[in-house]
Protein backbone atom coordinates (compact mmCIF):
# COMPACT_ATOMS: atom_id res chain seq x y z
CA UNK A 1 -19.47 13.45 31.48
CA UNK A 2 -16.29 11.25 31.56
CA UNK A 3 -18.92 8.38 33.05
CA UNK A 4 -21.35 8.68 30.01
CA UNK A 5 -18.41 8.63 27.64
CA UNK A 6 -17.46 5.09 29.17
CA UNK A 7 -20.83 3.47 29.57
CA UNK A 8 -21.04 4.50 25.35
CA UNK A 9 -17.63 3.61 24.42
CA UNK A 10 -18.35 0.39 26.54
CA UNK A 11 -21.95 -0.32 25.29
CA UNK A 12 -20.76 0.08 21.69
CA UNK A 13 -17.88 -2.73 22.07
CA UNK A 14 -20.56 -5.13 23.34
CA UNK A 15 -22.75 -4.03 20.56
CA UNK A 16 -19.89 -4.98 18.17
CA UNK A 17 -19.26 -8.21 19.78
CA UNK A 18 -22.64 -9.49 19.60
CA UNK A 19 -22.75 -8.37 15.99
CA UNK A 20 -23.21 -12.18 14.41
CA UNK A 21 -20.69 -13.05 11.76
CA UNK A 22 -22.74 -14.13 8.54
CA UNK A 23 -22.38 -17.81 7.12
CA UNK A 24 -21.42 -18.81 3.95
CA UNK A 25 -25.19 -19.22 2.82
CA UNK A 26 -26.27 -16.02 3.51
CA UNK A 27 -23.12 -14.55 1.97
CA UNK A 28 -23.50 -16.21 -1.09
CA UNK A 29 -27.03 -15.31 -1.23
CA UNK A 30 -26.25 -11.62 -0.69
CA UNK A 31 -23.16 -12.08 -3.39
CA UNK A 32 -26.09 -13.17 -5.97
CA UNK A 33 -28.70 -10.67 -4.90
CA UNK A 34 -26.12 -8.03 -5.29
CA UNK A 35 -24.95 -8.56 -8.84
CA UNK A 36 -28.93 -8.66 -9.85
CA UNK A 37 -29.32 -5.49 -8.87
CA UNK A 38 -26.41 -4.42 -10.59
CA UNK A 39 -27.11 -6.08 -13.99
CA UNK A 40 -30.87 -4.50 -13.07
CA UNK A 41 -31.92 -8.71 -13.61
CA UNK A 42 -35.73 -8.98 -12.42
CA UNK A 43 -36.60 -12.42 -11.21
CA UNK A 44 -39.33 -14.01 -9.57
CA UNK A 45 -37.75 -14.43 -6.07
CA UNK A 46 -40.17 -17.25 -4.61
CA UNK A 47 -39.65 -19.19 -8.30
CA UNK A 48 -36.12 -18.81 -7.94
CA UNK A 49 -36.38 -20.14 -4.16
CA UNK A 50 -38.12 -23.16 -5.27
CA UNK A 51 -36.21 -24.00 -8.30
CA UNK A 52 -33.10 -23.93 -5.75
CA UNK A 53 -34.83 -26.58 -3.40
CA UNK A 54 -35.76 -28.47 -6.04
CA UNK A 55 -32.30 -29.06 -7.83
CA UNK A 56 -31.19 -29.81 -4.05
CA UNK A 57 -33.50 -32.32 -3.91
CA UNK A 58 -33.18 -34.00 -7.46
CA UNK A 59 -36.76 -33.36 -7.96
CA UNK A 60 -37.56 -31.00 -11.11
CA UNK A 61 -41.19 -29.95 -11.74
CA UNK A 62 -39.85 -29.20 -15.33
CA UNK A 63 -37.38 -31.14 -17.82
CA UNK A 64 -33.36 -30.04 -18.62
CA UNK A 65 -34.69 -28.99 -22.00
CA UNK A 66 -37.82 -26.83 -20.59
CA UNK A 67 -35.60 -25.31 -18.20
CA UNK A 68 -32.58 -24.77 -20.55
CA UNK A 69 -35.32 -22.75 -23.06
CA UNK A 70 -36.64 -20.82 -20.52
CA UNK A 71 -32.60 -19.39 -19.71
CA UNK A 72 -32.59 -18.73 -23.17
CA UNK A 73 -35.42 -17.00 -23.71
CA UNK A 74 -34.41 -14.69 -20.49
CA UNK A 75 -31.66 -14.29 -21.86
CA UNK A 76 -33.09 -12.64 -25.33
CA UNK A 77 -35.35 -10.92 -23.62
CA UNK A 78 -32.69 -9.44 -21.20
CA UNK A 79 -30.26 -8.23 -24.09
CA UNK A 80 -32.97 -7.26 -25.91
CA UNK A 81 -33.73 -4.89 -22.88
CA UNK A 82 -30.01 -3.44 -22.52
CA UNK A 83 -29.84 -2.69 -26.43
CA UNK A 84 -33.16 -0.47 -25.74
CA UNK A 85 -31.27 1.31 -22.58
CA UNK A 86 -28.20 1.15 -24.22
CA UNK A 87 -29.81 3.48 -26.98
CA UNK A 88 -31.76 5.47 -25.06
CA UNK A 89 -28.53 6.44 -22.98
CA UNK A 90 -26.83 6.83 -26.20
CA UNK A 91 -29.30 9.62 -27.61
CA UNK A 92 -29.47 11.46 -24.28
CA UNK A 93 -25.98 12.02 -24.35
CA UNK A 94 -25.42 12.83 -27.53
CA UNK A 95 -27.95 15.53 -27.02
CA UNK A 96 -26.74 16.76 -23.65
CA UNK A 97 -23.25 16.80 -25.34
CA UNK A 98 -24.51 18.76 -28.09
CA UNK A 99 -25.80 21.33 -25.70
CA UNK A 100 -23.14 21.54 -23.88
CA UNK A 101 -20.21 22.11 -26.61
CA UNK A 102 -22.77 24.77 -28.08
CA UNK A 103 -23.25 27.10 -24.83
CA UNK A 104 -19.17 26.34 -23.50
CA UNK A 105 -18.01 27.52 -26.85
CA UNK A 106 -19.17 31.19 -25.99
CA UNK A 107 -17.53 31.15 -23.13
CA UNK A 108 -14.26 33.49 -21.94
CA UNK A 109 -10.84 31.76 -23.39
CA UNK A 110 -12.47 28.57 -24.77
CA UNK A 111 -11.04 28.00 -28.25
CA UNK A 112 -13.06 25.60 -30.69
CA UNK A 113 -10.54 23.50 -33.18
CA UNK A 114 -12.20 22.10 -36.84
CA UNK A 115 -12.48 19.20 -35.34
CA UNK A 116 -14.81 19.80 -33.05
CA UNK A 117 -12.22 19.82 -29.86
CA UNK A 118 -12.58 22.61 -27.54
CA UNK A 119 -9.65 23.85 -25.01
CA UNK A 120 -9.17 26.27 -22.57
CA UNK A 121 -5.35 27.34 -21.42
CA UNK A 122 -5.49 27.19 -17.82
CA UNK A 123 -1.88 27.63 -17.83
CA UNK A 124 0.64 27.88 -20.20
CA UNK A 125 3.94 26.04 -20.72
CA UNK A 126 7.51 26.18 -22.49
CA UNK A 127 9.05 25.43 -25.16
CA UNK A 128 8.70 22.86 -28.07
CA UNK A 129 5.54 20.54 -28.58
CA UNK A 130 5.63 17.57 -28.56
CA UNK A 131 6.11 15.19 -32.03
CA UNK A 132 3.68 12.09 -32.62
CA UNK A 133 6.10 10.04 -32.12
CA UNK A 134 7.11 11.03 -28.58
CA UNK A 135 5.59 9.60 -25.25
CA UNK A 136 4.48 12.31 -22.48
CA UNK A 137 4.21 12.20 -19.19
CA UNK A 138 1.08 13.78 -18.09
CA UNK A 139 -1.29 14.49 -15.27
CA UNK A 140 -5.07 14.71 -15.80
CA UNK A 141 -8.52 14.28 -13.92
CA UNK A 142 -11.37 13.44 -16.25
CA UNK A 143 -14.82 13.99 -15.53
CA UNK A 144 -18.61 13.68 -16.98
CA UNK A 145 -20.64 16.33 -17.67
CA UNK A 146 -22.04 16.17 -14.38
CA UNK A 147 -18.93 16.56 -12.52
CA UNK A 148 -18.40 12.88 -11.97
CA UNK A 149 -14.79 12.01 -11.68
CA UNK A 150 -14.21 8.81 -13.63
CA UNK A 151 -10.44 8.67 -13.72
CA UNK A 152 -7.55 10.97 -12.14
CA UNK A 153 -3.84 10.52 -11.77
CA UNK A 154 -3.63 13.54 -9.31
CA UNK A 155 -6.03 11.10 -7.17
CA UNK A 156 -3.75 8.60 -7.41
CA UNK A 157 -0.21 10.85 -7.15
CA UNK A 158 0.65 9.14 -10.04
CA UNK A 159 1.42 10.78 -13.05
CA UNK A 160 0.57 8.97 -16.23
CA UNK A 161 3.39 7.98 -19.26
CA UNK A 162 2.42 6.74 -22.63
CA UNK A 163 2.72 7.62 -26.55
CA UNK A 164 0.85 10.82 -27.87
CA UNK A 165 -0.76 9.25 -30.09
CA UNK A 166 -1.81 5.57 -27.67
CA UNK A 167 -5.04 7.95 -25.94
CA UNK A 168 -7.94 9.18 -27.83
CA UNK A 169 -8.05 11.34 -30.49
CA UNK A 170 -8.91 14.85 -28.38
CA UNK A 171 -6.47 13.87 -26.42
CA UNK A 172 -3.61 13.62 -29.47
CA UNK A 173 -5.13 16.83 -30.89
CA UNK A 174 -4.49 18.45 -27.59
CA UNK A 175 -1.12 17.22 -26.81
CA UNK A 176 0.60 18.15 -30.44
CA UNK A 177 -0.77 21.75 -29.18
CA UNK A 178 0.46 21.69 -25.65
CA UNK A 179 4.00 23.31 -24.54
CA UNK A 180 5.76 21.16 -21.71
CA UNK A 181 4.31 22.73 -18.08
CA UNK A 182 1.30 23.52 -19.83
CA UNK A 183 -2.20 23.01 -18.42
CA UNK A 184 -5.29 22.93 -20.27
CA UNK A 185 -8.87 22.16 -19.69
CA UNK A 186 -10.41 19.84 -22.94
CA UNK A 187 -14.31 19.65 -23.77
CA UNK A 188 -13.67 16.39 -26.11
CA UNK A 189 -16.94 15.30 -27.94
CA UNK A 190 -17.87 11.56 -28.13
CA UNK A 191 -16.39 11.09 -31.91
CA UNK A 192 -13.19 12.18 -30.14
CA UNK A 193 -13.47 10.63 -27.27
CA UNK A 194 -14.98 6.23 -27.02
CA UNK A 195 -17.49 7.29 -29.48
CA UNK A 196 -21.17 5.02 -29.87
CA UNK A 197 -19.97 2.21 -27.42
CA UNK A 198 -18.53 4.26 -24.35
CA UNK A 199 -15.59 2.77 -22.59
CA UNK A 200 -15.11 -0.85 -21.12
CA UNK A 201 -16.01 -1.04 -17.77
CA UNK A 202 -19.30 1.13 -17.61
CA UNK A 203 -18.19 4.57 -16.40
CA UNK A 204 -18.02 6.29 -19.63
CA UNK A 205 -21.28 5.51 -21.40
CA UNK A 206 -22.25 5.62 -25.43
CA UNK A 207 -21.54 9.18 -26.88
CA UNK A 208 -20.50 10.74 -23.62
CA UNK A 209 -18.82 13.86 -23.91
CA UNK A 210 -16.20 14.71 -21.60
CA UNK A 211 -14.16 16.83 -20.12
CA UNK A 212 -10.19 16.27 -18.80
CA UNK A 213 -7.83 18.72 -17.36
CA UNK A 214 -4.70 17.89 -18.67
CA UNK A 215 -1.07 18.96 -17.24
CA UNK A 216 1.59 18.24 -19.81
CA UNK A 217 4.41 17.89 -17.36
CA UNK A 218 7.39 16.28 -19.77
CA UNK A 219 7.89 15.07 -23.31
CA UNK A 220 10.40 11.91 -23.15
């Protein structure tokens, strides 16, 4: 047994040390490759290929000016793509939302404010609210409708600080409600929340609706 663990341990270390480093080239060609994909950018790989060796060489089959209007017209065609999906993702989750607010409304302890906001007091706090005019220091996890964590200071064991009124509006709404050592969960629709664009950065898309749980933990 203790032999078989050593010949493994051993054959994985030379395994590791034959493992080839990658040079720059490849690198940067993986760095490209990799943020196509992301941006979901379709090219013709073998056109690509050649229009690289080409430039090398000083040798274009085409002109600057026939090149330069073919980038542009990509370029149309690509944002004119990304509106489309933008959309698309837009309506789906303004419908999802919609759903969801609907059937989570009915539910045990889940209160539903004019605005559309809906809470539920997962535990409740002490003494005065706090003013608009105050800053809070808070802990929260926020998620997606499909569970997704896209921010969380417990993650981080970092509470957060900042005005009452410097976060979105469900969040305000909630806060002006919540009692310090309070902890609520918030259903916040989109027009509360980053509305038809979503949030910079790409996590929070175009009418998400979404959920925080929210620990008021001192008014300052």
């Amino acid at each position: 047994m203790k032999t078989t663990l050593f010949l493994s341990l051993v054959m994985g270390g030379i395994l590791m040390a034959q493992q080839p480093e990658p040079s720059a080239s490849y690198a940067l060609g993986a760095q490209i490759g990799s943020d196509l994909k992301k941006n979901d950018i379709a090219i013709n790989l073998d056109e690509y290929i050649q229009g690289m060796k080409d430039a090398l060489k000083g040798q274009l089959a085409f002109s600057d000016a026939a090149c330069e209007a073919a980038i542009r017209k990509f370029q149309d065609e690509y944002r004119q793509k990304m509106m489309a999906k933008q959309l698309q993702v837009a309506e789906t989750n303004k419908t999802e939302g919609a759903a969801f607010l609907a059937a989570n409304k009915t539910k045990t302890g889940v209160m539903t404010l004019p605005s559309g906001l809906q809470y539920k007091v997962l535990k409740e706090g002490t003494g005065s609210s706090p003013k608009s005019s105050d800053r809070v220091k808070v802990h929260y996890t926020g998620k997606l409708l499909d569970g997704t964590v896209f921010d969380s200071s417990v993650q981080r064991g970092q509470p957060a600080t900042f005005g009452v009124t410097q976060v979105i509006k469900g969040w305000t709404e909630a806060l002006l409600k919540m009692k310090p050592g309070s902890k609520w969960e918030l259903y916040i629709p989109a027009d509360l929340a980053y509305g038809a664009n979503g949030a910079p950065g790409g996590k929070i898309g175009p009418n998400a609706t979404l959920i925080f749980e929210v620990e008021l933990l001192e008014i300052q």
